[in-house]
C-alpha atoms as a PDB file:
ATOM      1  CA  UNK A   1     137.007 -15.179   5.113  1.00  0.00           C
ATOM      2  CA  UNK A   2     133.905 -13.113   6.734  1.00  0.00           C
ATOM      3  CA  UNK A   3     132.647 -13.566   9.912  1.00  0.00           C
ATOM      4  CA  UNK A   4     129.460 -15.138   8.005  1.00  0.00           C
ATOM      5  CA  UNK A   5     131.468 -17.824   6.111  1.00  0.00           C
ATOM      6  CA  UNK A   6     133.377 -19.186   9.284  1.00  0.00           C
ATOM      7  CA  UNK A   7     129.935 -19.505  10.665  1.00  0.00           C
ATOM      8  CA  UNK A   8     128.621 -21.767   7.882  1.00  0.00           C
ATOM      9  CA  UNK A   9     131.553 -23.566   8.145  1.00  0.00           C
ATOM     10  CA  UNK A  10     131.383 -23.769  11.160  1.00  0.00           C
ATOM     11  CA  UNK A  11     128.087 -25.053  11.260  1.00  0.00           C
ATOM     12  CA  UNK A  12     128.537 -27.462   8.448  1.00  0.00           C
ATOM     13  CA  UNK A  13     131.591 -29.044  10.194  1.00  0.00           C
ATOM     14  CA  UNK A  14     129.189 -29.659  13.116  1.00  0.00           C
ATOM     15  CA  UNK A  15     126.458 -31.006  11.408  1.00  0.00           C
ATOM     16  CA  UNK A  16     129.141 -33.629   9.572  1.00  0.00           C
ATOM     17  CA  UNK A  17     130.006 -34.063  13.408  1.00  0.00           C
ATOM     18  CA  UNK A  18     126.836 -34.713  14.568  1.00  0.00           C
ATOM     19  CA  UNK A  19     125.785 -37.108  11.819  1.00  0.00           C
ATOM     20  CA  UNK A  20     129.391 -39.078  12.238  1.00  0.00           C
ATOM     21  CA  UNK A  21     128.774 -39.604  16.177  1.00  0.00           C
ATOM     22  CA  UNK A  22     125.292 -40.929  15.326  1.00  0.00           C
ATOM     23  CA  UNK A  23     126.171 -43.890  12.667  1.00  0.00           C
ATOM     24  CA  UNK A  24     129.266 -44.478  15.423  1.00  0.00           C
ATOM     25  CA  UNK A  25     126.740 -45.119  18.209  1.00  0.00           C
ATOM     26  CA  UNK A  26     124.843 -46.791  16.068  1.00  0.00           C
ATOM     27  CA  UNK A  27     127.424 -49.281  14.775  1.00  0.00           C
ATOM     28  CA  UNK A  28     128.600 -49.339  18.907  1.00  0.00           C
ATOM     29  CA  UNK A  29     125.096 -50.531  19.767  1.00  0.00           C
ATOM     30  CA  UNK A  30     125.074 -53.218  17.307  1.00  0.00           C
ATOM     31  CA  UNK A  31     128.441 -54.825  18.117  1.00  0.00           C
ATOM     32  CA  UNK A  32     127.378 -54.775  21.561  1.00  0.00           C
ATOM     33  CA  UNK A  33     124.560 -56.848  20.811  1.00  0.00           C
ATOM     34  CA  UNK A  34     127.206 -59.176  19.161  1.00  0.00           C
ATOM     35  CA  UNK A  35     128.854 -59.343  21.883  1.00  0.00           C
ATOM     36  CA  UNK A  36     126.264 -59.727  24.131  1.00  0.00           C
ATOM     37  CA  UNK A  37     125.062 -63.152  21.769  1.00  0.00           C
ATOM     38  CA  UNK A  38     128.312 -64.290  21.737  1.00  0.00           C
ATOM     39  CA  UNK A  39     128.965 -64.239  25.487  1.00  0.00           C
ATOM     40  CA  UNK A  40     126.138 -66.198  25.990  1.00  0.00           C
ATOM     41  CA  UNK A  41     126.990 -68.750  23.138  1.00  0.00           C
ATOM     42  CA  UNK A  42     130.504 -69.432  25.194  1.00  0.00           C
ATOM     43  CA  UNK A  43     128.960 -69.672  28.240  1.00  0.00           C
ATOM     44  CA  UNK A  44     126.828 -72.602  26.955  1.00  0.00           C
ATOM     45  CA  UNK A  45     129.844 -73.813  25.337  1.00  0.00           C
ATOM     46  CA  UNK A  46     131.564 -74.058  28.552  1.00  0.00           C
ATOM     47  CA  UNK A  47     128.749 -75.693  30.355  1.00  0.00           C
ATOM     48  CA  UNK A  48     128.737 -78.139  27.808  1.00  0.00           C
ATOM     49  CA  UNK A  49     132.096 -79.139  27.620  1.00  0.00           C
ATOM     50  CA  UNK A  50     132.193 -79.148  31.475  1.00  0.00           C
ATOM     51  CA  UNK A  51     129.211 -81.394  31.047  1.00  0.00           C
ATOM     52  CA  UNK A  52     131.352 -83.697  29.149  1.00  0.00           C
ATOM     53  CA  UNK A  53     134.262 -83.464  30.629  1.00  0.00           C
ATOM     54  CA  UNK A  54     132.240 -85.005  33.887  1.00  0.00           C
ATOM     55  CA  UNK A  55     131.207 -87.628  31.761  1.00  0.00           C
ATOM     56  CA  UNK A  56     134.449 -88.817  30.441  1.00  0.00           C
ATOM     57  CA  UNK A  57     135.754 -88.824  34.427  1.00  0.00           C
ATOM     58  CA  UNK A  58     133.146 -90.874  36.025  1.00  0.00           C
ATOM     59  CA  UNK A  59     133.411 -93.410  32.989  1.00  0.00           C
ATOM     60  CA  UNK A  60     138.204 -93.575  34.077  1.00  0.00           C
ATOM     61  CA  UNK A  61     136.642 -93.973  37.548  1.00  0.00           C
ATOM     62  CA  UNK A  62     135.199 -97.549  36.879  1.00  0.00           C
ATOM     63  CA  UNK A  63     137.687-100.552  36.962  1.00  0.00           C
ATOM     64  CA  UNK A  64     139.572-101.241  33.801  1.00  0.00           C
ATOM     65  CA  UNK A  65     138.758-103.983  31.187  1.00  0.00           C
ATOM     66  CA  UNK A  66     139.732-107.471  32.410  1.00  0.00           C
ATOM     67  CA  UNK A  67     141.882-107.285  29.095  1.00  0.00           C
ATOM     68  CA  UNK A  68     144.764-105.511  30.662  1.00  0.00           C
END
């Protein structure tokens, strides 16, 4: 191989390189937006089921049913 075709392999093998790191940072970007949404979505979840689990314990606070 010539000095010349290790360079334009070279070159091509970078280019490849270059384009590959792109559509990876690009893909890393989206899930992070994922991620981002679906942090938020469990955080409301949470508040909402500590919501309701407040709920449920001031309702075993009052006295029981004359029943029992």
């Amino acid at each position: 191989m010539s000095l010349e075709e290790r360079i334009n392999d070279l070159e091509s093998r970078l280019a490849f390189q270059d384009d590959t790191i792109n559509t990876l940072n690009d893909v890393l970007v989206a899930q992070q937006v994922v991620v981002e949404r679906l942090q938020l979505q469990m955080a409301a979840l949470i508040r909402r089921q500590e919501e309701m689990v407040g709920q449920f314990e001031s309702s075993e606070e009052e006295a029981p049913p004359p029943h029992y």
